[in-house]
Protein backbone atom coordinates (compact mmCIF):
# COMPACT_ATOMS: atom_id res chain seq x y z
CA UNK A 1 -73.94 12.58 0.96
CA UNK A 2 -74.50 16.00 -0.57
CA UNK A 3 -72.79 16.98 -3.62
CA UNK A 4 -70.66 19.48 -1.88
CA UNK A 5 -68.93 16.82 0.14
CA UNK A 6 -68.56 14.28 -2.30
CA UNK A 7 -66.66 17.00 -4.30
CA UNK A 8 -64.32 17.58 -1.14
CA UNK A 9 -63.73 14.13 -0.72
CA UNK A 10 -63.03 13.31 -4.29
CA UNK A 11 -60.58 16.48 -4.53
CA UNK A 12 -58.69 15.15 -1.86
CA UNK A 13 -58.14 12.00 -3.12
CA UNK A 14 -56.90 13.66 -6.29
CA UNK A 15 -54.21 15.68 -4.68
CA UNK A 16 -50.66 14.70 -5.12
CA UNK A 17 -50.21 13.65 -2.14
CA UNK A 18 -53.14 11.57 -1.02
CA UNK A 19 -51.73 8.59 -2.21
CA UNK A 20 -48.28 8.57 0.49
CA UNK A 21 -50.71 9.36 3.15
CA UNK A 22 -53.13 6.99 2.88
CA UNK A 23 -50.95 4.04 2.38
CA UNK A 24 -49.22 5.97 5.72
CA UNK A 25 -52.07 5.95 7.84
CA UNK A 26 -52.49 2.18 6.92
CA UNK A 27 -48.61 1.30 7.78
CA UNK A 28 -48.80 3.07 11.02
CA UNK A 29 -52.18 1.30 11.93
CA UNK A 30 -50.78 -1.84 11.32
CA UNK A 31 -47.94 -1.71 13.17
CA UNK A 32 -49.11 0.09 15.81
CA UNK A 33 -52.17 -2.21 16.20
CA UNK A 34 -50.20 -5.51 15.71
CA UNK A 35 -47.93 -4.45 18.32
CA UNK A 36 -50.27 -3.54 21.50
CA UNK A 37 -53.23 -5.72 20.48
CA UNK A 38 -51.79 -8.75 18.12
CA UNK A 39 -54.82 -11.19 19.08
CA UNK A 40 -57.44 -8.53 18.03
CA UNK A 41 -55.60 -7.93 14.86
CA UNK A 42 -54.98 -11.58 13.86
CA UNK A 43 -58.62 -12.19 14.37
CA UNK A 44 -59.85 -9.18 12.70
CA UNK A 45 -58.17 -9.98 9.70
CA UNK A 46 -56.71 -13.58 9.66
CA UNK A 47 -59.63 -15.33 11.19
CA UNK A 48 -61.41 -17.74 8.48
CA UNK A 49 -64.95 -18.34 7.94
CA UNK A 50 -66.66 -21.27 7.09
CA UNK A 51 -68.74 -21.04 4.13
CA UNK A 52 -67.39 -23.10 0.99
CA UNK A 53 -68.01 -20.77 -1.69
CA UNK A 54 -66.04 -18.13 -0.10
CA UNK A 55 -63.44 -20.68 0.83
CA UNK A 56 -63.31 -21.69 -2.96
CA UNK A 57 -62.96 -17.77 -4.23
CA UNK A 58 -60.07 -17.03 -1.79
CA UNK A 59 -61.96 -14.44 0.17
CA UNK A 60 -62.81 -16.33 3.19
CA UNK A 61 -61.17 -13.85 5.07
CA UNK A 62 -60.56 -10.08 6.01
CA UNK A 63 -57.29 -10.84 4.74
CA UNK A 64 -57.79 -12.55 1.46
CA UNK A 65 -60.80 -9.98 0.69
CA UNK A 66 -58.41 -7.14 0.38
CA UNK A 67 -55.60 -9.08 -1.06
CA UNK A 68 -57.34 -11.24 -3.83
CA UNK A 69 -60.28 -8.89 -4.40
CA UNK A 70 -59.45 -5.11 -3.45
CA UNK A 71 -56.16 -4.97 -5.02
CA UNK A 72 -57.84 -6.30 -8.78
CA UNK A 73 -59.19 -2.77 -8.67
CA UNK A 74 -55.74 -1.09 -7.79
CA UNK A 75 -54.25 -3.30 -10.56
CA UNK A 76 -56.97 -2.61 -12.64
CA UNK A 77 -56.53 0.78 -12.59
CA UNK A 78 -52.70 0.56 -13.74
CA UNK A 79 -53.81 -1.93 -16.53
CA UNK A 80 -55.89 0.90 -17.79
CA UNK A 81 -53.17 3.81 -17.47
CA UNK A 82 -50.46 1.18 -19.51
CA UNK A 83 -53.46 0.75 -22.19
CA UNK A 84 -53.40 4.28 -22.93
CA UNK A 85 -49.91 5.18 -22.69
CA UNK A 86 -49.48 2.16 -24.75
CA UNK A 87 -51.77 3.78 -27.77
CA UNK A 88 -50.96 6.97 -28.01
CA UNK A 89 -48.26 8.06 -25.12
CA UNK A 90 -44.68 7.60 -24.42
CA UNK A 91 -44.93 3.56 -23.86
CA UNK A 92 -46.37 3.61 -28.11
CA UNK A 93 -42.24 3.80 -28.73
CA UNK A 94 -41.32 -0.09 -28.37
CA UNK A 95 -37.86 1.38 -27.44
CA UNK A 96 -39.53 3.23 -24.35
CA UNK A 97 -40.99 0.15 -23.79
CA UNK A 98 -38.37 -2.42 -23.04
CA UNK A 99 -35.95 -0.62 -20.76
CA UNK A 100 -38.62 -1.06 -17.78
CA UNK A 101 -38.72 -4.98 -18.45
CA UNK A 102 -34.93 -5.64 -18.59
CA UNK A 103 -34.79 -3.40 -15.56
CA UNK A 104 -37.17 -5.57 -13.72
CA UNK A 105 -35.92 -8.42 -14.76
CA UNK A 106 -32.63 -6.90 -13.57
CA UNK A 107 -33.84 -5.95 -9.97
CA UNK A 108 -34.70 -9.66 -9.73
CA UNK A 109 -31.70 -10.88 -10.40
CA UNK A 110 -29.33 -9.01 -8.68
CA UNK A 111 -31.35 -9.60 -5.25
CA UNK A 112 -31.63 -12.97 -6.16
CA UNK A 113 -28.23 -13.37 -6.34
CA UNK A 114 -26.69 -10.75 -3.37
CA UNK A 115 -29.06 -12.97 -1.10
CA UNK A 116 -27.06 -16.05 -1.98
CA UNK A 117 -23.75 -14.47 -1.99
CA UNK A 118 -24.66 -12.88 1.25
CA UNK A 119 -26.30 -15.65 2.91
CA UNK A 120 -23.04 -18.11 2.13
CA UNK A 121 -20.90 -15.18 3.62
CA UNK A 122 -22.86 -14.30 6.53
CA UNK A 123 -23.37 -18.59 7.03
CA UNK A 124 -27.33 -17.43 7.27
CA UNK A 125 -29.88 -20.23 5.31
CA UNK A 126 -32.11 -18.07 6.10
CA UNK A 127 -30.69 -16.16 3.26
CA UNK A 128 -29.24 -18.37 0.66
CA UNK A 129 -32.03 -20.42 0.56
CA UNK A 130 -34.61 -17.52 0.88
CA UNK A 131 -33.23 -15.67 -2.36
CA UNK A 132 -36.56 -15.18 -3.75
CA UNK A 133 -38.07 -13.16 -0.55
CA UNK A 134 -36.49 -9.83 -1.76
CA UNK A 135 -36.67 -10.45 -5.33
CA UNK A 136 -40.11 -8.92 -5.95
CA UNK A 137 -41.36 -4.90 -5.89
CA UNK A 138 -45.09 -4.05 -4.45
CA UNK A 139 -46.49 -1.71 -6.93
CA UNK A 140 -48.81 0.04 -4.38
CA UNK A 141 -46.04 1.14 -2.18
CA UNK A 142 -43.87 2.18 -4.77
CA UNK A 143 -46.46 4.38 -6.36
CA UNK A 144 -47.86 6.01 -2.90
CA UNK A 145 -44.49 7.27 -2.06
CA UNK A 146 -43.41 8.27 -5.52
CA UNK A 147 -46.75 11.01 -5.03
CA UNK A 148 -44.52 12.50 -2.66
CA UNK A 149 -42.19 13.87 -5.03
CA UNK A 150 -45.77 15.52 -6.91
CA UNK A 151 -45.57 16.86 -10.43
CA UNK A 152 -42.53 18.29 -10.19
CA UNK A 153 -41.10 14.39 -11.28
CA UNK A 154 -41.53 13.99 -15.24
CA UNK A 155 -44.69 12.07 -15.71
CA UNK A 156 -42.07 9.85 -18.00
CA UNK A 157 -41.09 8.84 -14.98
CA UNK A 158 -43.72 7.55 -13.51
CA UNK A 159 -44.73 5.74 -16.69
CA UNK A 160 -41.55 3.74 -16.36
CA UNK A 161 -42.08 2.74 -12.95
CA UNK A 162 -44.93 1.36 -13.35
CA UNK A 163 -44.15 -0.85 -16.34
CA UNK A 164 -41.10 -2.16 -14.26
CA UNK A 165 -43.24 -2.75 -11.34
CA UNK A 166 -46.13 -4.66 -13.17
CA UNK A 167 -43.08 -6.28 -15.13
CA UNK A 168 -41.44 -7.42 -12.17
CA UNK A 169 -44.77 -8.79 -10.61
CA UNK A 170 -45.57 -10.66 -13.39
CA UNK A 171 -42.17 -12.03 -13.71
CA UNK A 172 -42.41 -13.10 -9.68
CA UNK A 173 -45.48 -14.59 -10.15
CA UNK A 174 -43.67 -16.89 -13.14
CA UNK A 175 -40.81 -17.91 -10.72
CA UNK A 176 -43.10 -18.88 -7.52
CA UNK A 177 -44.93 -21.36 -9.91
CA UNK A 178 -41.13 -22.55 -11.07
CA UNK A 179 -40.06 -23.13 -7.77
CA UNK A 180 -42.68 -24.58 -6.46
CA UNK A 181 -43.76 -22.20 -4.07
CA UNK A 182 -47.32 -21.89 -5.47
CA UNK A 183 -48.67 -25.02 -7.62
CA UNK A 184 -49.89 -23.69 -10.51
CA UNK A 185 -52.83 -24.90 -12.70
CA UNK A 186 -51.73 -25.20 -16.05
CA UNK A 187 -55.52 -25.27 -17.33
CA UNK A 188 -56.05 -22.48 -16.05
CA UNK A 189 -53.77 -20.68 -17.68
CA UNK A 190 -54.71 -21.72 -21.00
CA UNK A 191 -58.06 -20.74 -20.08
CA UNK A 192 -56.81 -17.35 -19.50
CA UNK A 193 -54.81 -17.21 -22.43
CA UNK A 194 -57.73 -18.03 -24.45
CA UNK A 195 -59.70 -15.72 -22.70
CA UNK A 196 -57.69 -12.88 -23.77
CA UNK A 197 -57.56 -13.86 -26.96
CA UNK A 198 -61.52 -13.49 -26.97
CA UNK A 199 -61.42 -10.47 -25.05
CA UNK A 200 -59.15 -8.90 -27.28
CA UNK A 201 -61.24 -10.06 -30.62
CA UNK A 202 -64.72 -8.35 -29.19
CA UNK A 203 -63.27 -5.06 -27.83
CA UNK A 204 -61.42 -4.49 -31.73
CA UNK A 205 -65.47 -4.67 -33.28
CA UNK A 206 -67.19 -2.63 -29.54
CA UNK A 207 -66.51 -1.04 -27.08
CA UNK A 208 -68.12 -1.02 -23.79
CA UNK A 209 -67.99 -1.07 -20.28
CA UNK A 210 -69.77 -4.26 -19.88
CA UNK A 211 -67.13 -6.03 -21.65
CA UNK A 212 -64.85 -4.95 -20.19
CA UNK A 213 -66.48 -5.57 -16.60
CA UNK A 214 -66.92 -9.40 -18.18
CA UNK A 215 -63.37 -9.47 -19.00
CA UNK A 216 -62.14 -8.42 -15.66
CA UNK A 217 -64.37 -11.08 -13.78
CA UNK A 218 -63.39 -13.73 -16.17
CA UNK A 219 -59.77 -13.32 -16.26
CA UNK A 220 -59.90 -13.14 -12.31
CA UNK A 221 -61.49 -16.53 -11.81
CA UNK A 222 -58.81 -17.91 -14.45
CA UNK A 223 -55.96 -16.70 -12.45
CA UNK A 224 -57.75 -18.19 -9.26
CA UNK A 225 -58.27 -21.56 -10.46
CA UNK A 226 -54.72 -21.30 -11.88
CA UNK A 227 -53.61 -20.74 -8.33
CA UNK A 228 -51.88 -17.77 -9.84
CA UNK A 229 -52.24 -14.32 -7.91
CA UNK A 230 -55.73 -13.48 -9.12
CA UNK A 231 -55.40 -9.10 -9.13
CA UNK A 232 -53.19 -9.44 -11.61
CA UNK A 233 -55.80 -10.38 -14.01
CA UNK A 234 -56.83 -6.54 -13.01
CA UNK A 235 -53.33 -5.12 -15.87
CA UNK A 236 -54.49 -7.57 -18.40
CA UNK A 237 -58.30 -6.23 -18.01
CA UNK A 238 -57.09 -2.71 -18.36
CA UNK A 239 -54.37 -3.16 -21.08
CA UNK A 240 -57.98 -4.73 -23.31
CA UNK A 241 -59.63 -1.15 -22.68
CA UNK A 242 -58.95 1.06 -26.09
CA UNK A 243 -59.75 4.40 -25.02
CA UNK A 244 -61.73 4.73 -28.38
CA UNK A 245 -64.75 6.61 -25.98
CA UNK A 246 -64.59 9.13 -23.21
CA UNK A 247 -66.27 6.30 -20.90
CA UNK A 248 -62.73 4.68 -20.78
CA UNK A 249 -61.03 7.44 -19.81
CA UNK A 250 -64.15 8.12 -16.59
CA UNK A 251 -63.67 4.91 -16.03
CA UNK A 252 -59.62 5.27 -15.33
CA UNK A 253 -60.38 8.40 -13.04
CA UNK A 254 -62.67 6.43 -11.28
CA UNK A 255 -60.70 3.41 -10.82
CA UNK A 256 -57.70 5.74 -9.41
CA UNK A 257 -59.94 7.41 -6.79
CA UNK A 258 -61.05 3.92 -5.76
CA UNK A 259 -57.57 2.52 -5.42
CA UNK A 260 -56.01 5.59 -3.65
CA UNK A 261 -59.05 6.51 -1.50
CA UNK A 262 -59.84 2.67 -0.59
CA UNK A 263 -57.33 -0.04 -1.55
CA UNK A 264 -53.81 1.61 -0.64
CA UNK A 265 -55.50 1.89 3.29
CA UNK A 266 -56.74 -1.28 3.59
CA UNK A 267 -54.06 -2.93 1.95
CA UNK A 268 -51.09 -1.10 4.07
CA UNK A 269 -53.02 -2.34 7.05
CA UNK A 270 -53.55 -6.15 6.27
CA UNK A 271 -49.69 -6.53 5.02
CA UNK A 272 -47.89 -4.81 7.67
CA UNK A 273 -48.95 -6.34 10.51
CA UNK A 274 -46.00 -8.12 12.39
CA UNK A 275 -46.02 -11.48 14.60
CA UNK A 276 -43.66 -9.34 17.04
CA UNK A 277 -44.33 -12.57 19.67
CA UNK A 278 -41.90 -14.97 17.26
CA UNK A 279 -39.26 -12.47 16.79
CA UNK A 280 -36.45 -13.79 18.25
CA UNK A 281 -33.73 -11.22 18.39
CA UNK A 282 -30.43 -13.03 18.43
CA UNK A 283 -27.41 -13.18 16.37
CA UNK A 284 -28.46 -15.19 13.60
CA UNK A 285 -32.27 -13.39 13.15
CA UNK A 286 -29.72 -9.67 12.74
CA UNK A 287 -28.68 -11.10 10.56
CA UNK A 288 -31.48 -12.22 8.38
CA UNK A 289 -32.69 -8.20 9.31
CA UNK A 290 -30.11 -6.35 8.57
CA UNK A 291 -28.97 -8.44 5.84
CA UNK A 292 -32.00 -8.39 3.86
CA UNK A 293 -32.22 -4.56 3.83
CA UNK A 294 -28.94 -4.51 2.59
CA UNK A 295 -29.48 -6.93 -0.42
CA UNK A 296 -33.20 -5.94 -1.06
CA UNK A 297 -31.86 -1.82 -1.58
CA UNK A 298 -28.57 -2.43 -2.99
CA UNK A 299 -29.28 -5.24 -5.31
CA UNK A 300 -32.79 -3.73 -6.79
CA UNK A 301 -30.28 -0.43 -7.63
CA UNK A 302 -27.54 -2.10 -8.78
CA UNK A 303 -29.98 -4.71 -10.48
CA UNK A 304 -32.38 -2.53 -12.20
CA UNK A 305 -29.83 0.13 -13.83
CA UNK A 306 -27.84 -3.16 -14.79
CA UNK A 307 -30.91 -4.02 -16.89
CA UNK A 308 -31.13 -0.59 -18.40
CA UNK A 309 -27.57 -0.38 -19.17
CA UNK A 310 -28.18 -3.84 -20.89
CA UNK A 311 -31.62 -2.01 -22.88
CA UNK A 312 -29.36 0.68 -24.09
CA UNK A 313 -26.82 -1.44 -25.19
CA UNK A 314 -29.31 -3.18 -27.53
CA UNK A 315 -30.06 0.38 -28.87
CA UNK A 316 -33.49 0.30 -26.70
CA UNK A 317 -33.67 3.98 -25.22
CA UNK A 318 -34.84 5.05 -22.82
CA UNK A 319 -37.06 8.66 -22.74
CA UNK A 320 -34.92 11.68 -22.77
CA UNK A 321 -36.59 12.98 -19.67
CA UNK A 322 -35.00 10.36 -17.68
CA UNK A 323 -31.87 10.81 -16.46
CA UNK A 324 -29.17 8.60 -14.84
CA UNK A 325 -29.54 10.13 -11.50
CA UNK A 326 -33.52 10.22 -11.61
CA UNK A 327 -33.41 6.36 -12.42
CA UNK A 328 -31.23 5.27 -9.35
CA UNK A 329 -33.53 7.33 -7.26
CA UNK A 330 -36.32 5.54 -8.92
CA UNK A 331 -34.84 2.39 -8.43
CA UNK A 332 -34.21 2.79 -4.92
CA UNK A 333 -37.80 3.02 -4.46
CA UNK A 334 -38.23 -0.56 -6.01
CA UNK A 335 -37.10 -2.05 -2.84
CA UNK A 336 -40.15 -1.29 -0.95
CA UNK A 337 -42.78 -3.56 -0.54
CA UNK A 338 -43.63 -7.43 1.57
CA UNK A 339 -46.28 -8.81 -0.08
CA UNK A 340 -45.06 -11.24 -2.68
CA UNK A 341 -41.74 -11.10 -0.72
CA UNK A 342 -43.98 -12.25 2.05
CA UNK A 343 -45.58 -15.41 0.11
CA UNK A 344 -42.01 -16.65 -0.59
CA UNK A 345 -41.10 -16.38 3.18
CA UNK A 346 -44.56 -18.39 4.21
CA UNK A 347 -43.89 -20.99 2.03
CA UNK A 348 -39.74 -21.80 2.77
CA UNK A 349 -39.84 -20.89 6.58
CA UNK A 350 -44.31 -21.18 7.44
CA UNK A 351 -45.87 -17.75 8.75
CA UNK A 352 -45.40 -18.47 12.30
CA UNK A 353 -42.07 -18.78 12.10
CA UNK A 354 -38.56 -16.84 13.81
CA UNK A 355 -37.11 -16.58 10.36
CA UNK A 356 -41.09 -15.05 8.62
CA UNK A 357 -41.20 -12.63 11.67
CA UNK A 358 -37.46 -11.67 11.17
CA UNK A 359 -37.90 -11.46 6.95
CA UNK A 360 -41.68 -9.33 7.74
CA UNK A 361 -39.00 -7.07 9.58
CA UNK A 362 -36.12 -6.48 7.28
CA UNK A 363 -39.11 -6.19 4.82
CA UNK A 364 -40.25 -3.03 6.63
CA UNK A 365 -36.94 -1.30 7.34
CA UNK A 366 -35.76 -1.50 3.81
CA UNK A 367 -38.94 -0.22 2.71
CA UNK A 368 -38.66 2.91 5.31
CA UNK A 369 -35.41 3.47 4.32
CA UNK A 370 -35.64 2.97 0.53
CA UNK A 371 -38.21 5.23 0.54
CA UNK A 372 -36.69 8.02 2.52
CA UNK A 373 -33.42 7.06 0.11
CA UNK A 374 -35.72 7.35 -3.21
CA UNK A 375 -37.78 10.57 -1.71
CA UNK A 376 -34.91 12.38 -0.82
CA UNK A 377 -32.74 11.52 -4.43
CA UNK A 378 -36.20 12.68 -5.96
CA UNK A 379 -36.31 15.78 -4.60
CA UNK A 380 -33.20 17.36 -5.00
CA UNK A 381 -33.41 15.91 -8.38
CA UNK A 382 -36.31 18.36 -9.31
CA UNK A 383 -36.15 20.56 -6.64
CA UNK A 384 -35.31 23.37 -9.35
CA UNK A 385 -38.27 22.24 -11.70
């Protein structure tokens, strides 16, 4: 590749935009693909292979390669932006800090909790006991339709959504080991813990990228034999980095480029796929649908600027660039995403299921329509800007 077109392709990436239409492409692919050719598509990306060690590592699989090992580089590269801000940006202010985290923990709840109310009022199980399916946000949608909006939305913003979002997947992660819908390790958590801790003592005296590189691989193999979602060692990774070089700050660019040019695609078209074959559409799976768009929009909204309202109230404010208005249309966009939504579903109702096909659904159309809710609110918000 000439030095010409790797310049194109890397401007490209970098454009505001790039992001949303990417993770597009990757939605439409899926759906598209999973509809007219679903045997090709589960055995492109669902089909297992053999070999132990792969088995052992979680990628023995289309599937699990993008999930367990692509996204650690998308998380990675949010770990890295939160370890800057976190030094010397807007996050440095522990009271621009916290709102995010009570507002995630705040989404959570208030889906949690509409899914039960609905569910008992509707007389859908499907519901009440599947309260933790629209609990959880996806970071990577979120964040590819937020670069629709552009620059014209403060970068403040931004900032906050993604300390909510990596807040809130944390936090998920915590309640599908509580509830017993992933067995966690606890040694393997300690191990990680400990980890850290070492991490965190070598990059105060040095640093360098190979420590950091070290840190990343060993924090991911923690979380996998914890049974714990392994990118997520990716934030902790980043958050080590101290920007004391200009190699940390290279490596964040190049990190981005990798996650919007590569990840976003890949992972849009492994988690969007539907089993349309064991949709049943009868009265009880419209419900499930149009139920949980209702409870996964309304109750991230109402949830999330519940937990800010809380933040404030504890004199924890929030930066003066954010509005009211620009945080409901913020929130709106936290109802997008089925990944972890997805794992709770496969583990109450099994992936072949009526009720995982009809959740994978309602999944979908809130995200479509929280993000044409969040888009919209974000754009007439700044249109004057």
């Amino acid at each position: 590749m000439t030095r010409s077109a790797g310049r194109r392709i890397t401007d490209a990436i970098d454009h505001d935009y790039s992001a949303a239409l990417f993770i597009s492409a990757g939605v439409g692919t899926a759906l598209v693909w999973s509809a007219l050719g679903p045997a090709s598509y589960r055995r492109v990306f669902d089909t297992t292979w053999s070999n132990s060690v792969l088995r052992n590592a979680s990628m023995d699989s289309v599937h699990a390669i993008v999930l367990n090992g692509l996204m650690t580089i998308f998380f990675f590269a949010i770990g890295l932006e939160l370890s800057r801000e976190l030094r010397s940006g807007v996050l440095a202010k522990t009271s621009h800090a916290l709102p995010p985290v009570l507002g995630a923990l705040g989404g959570m709840a208030g889906t949690a909790l509409l899914s039960v109310v609905v569910g008992v009022v509707a007389h859908s199980p499907a519901l009440r006991r599947g309260w933790g399916v629209p609990m959880a946000t996806d970071i990577a949608f979120t964040l590819g339709v937020v670069a629709i909006v552009g620059r014209r939305l403060p970068s403040t913003v931004r900032l906050f959504l993604l300390t909510l979002a990596v807040a809130d997947d944390t936090f998920s992660v915590i309640v599908l080991g509580f509830t017993g819908a992933s067995h966690v390790r606890e040694w393997g958590l300690v191990s990680f813990a400990l980890l850290i801790i070492v991490a965190a003592a070598i990059t105060r005296r040095t640093s360098r990228f190979s420590v950091a590189l070290l840190a990343l691989v060993g924090l991911w193999a923690c979380l996998l034999w914890a049974n714990v979602e392994a990118p997520l060692a990716g934030v902790a990774a980043g958050l080590l980095v101290s920007f004391k070089s200009d190699w940390a700050n290279r490596l964040e660019l190049s990190m981005s480029r990798w996650s919007t040019g590569l990840v976003l695609p890949f992972f849009a078209l492994v988690a969007c796929g539907v089993e349309w074959h064991s949709l049943a559409l009868n009265k009880a799976t419209l419900v499930v649908i149009v139920g949980l768009v209702g409870v996964r929009i309304v109750g991230k909204v109402l949830g999330i600027v519940g937990g800010v309202a809380l933040a404030r109230a504890f004199k924890f404010r929030l930066h003066p660039s954010i509005t009211w208005p620009l945080l409901a249309g913020v929130s709106t966009l936290c109802a997008m995403g089925i990944t972890v939504p997805l794992l709770f579903a496969s583990t109450l109702f099994g992936a072949g299921s009526a009720t995982y096909a009809a959740d994978t659904l309602g999944l979908l159309l809130a995200s479509v329509i929280a993000g044409m809710l969040g888009v919209t609110t974000l754009h007439q918000l700044t249109r004057h800007d």
